[in-house]
N, C-alpha and C. Protein backbone atom coordinates (compact mmCIF):
# COMPACT_ATOMS: atom_id res chain seq x y z
N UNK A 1 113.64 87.35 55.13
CA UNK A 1 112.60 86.55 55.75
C UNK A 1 111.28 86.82 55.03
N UNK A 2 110.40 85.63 54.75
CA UNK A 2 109.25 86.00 53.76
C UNK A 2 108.54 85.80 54.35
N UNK A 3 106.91 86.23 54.35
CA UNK A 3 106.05 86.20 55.70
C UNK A 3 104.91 85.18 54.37
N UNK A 4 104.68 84.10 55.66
CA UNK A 4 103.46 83.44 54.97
C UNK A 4 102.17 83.64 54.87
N UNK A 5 101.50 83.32 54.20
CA UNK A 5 99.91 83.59 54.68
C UNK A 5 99.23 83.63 55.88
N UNK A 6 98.38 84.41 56.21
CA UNK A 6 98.24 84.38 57.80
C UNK A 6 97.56 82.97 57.87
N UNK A 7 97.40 81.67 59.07
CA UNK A 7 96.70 80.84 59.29
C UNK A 7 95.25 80.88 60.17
N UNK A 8 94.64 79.92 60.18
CA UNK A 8 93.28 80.54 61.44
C UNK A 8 94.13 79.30 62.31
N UNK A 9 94.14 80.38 63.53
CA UNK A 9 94.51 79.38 64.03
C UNK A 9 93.36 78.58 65.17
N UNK A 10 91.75 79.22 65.21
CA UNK A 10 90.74 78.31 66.19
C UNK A 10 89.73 78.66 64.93
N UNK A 11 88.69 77.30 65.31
CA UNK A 11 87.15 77.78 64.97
C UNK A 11 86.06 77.78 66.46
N UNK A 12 85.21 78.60 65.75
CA UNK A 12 84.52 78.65 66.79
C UNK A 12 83.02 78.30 66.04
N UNK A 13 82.20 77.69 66.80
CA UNK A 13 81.02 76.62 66.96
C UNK A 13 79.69 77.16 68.01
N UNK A 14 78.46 77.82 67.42
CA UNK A 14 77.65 77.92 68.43
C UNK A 14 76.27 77.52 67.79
N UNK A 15 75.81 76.59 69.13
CA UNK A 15 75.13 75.92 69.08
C UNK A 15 73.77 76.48 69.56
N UNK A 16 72.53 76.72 69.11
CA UNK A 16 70.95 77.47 69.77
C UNK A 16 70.00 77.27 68.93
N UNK A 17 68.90 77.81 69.50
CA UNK A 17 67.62 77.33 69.11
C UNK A 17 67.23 78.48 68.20
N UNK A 18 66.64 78.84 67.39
CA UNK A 18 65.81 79.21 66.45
C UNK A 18 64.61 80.15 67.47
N UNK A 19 64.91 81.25 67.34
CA UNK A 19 63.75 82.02 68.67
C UNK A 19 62.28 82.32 67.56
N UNK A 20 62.53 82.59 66.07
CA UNK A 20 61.50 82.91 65.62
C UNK A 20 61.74 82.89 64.16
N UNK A 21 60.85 83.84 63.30
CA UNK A 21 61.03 83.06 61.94
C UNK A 21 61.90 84.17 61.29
N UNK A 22 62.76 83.73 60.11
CA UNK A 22 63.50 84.80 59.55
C UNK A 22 63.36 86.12 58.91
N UNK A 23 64.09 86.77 58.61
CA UNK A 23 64.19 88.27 58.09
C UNK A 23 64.59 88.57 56.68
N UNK A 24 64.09 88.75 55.58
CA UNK A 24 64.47 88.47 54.35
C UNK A 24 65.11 90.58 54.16
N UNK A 25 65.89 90.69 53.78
CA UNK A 25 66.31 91.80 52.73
C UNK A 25 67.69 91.99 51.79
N UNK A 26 67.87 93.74 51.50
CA UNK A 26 68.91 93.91 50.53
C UNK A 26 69.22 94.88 51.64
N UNK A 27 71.16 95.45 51.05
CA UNK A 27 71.71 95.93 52.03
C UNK A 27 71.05 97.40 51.46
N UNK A 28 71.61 98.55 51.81
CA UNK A 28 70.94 99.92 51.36
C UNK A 28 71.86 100.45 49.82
N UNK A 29 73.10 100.10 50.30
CA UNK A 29 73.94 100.32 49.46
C UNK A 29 74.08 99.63 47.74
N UNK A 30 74.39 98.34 47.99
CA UNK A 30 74.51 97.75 46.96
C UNK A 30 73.12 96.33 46.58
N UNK A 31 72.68 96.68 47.57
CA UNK A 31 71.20 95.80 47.49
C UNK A 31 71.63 94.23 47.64
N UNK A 32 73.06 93.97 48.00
CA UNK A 32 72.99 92.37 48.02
C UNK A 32 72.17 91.92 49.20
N UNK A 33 71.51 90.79 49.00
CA UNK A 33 70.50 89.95 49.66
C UNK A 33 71.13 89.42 50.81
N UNK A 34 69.75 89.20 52.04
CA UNK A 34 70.43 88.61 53.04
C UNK A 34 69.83 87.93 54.04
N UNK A 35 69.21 87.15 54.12
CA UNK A 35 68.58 86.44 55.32
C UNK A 35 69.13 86.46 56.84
N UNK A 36 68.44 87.15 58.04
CA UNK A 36 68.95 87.05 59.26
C UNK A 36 67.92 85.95 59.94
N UNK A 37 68.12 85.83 60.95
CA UNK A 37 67.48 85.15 62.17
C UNK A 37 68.13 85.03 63.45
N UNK A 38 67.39 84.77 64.53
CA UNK A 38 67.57 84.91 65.82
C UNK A 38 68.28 83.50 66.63
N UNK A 39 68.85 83.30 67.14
CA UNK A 39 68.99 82.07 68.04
C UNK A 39 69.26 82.90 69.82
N UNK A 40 68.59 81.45 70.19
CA UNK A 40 69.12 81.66 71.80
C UNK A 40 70.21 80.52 71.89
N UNK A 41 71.49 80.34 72.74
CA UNK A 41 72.20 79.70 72.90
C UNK A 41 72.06 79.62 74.80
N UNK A 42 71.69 78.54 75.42
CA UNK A 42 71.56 78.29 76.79
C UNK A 42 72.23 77.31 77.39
N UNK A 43 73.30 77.18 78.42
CA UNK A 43 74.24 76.79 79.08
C UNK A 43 73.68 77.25 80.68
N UNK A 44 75.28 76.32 81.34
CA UNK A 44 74.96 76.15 82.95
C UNK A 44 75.86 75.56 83.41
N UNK A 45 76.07 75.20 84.54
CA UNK A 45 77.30 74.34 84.67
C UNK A 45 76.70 73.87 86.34
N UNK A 46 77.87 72.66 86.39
CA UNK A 46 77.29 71.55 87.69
C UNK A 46 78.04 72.60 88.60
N UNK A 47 77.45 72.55 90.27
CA UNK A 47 77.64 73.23 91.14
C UNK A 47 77.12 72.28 92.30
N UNK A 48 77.88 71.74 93.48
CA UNK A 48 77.15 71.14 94.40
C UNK A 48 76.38 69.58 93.92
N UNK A 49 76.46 68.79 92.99
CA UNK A 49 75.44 67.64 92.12
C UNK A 49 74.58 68.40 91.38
N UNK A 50 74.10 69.35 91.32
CA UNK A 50 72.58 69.98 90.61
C UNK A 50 73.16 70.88 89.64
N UNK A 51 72.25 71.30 88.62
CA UNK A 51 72.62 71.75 87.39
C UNK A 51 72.20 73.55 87.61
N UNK A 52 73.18 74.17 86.95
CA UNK A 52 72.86 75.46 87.67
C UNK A 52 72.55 76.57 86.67
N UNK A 53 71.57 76.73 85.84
CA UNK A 53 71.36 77.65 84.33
C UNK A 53 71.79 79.06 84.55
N UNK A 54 72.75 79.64 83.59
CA UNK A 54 73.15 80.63 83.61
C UNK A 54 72.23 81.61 82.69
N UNK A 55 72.27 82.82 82.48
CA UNK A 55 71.41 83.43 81.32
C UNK A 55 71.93 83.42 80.28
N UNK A 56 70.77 83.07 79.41
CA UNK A 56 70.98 82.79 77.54
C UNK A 56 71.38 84.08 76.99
N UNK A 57 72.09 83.36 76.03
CA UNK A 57 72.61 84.27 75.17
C UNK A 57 71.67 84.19 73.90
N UNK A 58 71.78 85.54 73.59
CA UNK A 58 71.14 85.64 71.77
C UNK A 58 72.35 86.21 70.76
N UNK A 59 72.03 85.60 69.57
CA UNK A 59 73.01 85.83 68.68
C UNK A 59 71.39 86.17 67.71
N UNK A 60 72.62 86.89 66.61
CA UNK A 60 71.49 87.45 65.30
C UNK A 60 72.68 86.80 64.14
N UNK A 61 71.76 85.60 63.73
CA UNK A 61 72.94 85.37 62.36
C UNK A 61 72.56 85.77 61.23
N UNK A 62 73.41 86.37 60.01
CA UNK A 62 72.98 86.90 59.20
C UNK A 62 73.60 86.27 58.17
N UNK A 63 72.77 85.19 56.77
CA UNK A 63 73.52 84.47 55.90
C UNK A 63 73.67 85.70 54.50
N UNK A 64 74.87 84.86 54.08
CA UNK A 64 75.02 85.69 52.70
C UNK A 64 75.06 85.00 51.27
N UNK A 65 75.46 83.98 51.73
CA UNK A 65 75.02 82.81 50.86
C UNK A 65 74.00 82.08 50.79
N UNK A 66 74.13 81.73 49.26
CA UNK A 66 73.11 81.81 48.63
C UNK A 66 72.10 80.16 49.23
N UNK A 67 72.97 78.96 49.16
CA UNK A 67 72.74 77.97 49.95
C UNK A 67 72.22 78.16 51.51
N UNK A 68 73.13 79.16 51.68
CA UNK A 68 72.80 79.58 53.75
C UNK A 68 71.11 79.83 53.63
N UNK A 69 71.02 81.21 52.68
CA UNK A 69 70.06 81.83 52.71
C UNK A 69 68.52 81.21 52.17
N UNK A 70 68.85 79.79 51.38
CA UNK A 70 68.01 78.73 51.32
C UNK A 70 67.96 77.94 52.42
N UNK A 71 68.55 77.84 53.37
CA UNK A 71 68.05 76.73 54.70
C UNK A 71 67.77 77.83 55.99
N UNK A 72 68.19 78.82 55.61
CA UNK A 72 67.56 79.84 56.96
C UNK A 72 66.12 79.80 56.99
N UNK A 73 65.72 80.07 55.66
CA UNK A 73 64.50 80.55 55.41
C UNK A 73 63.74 79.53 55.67
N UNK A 74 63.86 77.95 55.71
CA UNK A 74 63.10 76.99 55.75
C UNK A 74 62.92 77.04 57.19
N UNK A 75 64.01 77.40 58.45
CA UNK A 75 64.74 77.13 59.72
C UNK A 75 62.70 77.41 60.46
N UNK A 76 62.17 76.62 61.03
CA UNK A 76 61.29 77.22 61.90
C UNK A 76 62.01 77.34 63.49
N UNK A 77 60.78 77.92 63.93
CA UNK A 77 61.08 78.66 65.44
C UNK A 77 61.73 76.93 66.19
N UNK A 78 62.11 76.99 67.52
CA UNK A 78 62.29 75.54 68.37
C UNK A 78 63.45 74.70 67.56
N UNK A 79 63.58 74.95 66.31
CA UNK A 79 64.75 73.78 65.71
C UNK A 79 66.30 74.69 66.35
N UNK A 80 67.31 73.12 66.75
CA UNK A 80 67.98 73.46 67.03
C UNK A 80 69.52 73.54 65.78
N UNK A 81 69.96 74.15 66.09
CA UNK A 81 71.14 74.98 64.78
C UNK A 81 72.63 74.97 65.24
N UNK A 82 73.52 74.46 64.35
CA UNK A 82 75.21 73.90 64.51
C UNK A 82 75.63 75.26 63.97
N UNK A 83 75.93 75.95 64.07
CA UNK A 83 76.70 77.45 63.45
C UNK A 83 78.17 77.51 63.37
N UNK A 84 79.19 76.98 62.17
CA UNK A 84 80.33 77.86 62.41
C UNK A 84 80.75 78.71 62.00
N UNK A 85 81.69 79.72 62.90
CA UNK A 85 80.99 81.03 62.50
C UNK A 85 82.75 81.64 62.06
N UNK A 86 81.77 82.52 60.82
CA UNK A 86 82.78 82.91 60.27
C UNK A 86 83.59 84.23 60.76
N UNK A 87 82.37 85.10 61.50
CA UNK A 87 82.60 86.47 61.84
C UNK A 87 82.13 86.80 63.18
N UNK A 88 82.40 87.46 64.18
CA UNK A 88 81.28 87.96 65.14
C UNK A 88 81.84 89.51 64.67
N UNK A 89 80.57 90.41 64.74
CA UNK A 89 80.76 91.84 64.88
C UNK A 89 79.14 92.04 65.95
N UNK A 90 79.52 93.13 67.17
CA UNK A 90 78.49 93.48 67.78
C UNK A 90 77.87 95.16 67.17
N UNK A 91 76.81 95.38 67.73
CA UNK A 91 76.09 96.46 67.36
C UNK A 91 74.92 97.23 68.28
N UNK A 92 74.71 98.23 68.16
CA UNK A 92 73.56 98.31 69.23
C UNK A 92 71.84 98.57 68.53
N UNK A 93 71.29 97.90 68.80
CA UNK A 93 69.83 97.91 67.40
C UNK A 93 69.02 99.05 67.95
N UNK A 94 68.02 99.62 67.65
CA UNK A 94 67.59 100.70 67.10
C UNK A 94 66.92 100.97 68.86
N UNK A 95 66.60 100.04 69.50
CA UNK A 95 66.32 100.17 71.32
C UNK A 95 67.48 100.33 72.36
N UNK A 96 68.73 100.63 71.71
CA UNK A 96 70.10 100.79 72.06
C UNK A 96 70.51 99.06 72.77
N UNK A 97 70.28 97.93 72.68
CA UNK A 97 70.31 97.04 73.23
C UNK A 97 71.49 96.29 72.23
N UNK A 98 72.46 95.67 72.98
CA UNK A 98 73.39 94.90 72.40
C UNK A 98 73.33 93.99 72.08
N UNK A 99 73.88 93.93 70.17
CA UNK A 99 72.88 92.70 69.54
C UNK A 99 74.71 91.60 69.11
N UNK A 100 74.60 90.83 68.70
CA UNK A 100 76.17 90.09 68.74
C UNK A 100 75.69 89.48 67.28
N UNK A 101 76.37 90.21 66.06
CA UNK A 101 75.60 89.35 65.16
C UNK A 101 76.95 88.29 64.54
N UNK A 102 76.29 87.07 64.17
CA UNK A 102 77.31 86.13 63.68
C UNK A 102 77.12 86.01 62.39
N UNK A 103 78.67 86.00 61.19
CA UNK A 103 78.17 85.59 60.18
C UNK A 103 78.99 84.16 60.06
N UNK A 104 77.99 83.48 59.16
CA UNK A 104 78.38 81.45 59.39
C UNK A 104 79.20 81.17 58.48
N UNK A 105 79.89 80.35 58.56
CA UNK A 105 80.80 79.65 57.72
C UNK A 105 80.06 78.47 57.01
N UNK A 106 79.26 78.32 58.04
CA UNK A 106 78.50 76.67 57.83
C UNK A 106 77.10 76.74 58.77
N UNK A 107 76.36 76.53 58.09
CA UNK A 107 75.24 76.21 58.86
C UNK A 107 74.16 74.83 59.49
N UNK A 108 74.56 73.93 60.09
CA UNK A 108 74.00 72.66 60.31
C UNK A 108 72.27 72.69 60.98
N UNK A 109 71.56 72.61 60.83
CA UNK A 109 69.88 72.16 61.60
C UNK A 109 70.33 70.97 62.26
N UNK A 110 70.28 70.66 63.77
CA UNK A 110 70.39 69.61 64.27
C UNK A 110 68.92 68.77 64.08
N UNK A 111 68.71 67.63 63.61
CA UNK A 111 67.10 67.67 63.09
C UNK A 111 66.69 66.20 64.21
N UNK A 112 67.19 66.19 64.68
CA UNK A 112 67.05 65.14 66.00
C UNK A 112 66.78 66.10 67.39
N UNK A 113 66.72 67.25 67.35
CA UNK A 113 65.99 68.21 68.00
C UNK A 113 64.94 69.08 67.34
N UNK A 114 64.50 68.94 66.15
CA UNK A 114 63.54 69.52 65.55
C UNK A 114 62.36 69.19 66.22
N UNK A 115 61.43 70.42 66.43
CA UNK A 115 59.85 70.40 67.25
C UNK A 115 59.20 69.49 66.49
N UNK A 116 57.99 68.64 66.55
CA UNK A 116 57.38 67.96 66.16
C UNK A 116 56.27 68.78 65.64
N UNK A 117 55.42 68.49 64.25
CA UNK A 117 54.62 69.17 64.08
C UNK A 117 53.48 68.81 64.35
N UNK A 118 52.50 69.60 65.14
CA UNK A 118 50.99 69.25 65.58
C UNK A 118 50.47 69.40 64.89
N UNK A 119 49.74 68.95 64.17
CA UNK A 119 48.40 68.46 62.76
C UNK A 119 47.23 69.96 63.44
N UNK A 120 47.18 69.71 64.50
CA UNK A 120 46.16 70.87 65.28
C UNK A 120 46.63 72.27 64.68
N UNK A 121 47.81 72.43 64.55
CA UNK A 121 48.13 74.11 64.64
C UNK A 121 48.85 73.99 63.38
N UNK A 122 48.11 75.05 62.52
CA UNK A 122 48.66 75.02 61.31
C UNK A 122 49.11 76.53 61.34
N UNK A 123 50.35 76.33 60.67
CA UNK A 123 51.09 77.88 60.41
C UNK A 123 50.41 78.62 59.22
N UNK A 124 50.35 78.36 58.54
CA UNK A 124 49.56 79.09 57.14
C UNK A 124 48.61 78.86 57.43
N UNK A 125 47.57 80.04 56.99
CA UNK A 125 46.23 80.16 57.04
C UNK A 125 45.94 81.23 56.05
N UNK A 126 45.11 81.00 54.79
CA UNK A 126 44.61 82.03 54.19
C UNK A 126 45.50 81.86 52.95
N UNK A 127 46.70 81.48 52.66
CA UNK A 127 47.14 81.50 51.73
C UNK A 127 46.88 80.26 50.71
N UNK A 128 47.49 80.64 49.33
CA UNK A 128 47.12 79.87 48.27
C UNK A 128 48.38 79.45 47.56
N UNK A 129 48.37 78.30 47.41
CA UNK A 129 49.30 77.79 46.99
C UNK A 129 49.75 77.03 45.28
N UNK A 130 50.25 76.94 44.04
CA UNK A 130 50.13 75.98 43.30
C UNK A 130 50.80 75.10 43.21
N UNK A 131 50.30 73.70 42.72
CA UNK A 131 50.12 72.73 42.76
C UNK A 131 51.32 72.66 41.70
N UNK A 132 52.07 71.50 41.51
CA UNK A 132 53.14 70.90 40.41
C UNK A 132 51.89 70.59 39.25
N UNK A 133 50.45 70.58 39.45
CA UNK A 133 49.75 70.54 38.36
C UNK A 133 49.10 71.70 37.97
N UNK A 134 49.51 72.48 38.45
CA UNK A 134 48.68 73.75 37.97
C UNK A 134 47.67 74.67 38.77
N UNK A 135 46.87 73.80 39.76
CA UNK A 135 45.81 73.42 40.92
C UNK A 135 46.29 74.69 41.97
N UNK A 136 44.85 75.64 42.22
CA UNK A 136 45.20 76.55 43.36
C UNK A 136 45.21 75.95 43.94
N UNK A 137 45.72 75.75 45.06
CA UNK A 137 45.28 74.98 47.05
C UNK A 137 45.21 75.78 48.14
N UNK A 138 44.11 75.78 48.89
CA UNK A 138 44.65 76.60 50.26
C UNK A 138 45.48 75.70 50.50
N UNK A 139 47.01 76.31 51.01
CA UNK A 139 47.73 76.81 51.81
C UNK A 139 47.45 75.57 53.28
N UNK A 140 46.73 75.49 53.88
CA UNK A 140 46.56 75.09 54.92
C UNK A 140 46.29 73.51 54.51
N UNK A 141 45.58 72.54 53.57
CA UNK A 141 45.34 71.77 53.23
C UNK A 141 46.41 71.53 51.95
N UNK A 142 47.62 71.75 52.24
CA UNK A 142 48.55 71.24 51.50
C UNK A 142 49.79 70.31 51.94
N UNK A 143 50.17 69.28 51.79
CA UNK A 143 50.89 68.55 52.58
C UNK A 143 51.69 69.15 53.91
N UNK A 144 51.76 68.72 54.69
CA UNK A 144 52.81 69.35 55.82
C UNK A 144 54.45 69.34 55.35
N UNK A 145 54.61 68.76 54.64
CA UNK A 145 56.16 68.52 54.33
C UNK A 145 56.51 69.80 53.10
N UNK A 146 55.25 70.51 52.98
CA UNK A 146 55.71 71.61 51.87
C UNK A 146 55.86 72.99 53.43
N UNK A 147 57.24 73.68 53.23
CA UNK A 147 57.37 74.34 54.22
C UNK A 147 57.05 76.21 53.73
N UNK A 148 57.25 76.18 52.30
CA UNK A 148 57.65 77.61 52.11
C UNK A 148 56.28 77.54 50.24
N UNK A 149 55.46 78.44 50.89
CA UNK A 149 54.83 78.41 49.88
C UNK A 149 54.93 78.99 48.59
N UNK A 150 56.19 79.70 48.53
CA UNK A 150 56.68 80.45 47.81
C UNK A 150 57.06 79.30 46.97
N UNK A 151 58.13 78.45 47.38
CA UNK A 151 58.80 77.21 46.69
C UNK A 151 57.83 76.78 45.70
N UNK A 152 56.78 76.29 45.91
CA UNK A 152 55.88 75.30 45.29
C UNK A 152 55.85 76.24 44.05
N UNK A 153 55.87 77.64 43.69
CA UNK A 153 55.56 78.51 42.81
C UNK A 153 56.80 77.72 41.74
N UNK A 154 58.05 77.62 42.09
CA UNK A 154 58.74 77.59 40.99
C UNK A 154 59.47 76.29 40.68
N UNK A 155 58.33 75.25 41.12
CA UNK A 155 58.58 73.88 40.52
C UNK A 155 58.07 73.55 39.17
């Protein structure tokens, strides 16, 4: 009898919001790179006609790829996020509190739930940016559709 490759036999899919902005590093060991970030995932279920919210869950996803680790980093706080996930391993973080971290198979931005941006509140302040012509810019007076000021450096 010959044994086949093992199959998967479910995927699993979690769906949450973006609690804040990402975590850029290298591991200690071999220094590969890694972008984390936070999501809340919030559910409830009908009880009686009325909707009944249970407590949110947080996940800590941590990309390793190289594509992942380019759309994490763009991910702002409020956008909502399609995750399938490749791994769960839990851990307890440095306040002994139980953290559930996921690693993704796939990462989707649902962008039909993305926060709207207020012209009033600008995220950058103080920084300088260059221009595809050469041109310093503050940072703050640079299109809204430029998200990562780092980017603009290596166009």
């Amino acid at each position: 009898m010959s044994q086949s490759p093992s199959k998967q036999l479910f995927s699993c899919l979690v769906q949450g919001t973006v609690t804040g902005r990402c975590e850029q590093g290298h591991t200690p060991g071999s220094g590969r790179a890694f972008v984390k970030f936070r999501i809340v995932h919030r559910t409830g279920y009908r009880k009686d006609g009325g909707w009944i919210t249970t407590a949110p869950m947080e996940f800590e996803v941590t990309c390793w790829d190289e594509q992942q680790m380019l759309l994490a980093r763009s991910l702002k706080p409020g956008t909502e996020v399609l995750v399938t996930v490749k791994k769960f391993f839990s851990y307890l973080d440095r306040s002994d509190e139980p953290v559930i971290n996921i690693t993704p198979t796939d990462l989707l931005p649902l962008t039909a739930s993305a926060p709207a941006t207020d012209p009033a509140r600008r995220q950058r302040s103080g920084d300088l940016v260059v221009s595809p012509h050469g041109e310093r810019i503050a940072a703050d007076a640079w299109p809204d559709t430029v998200t990562d000021p780092q980017l603009v450096h290596h166009r």
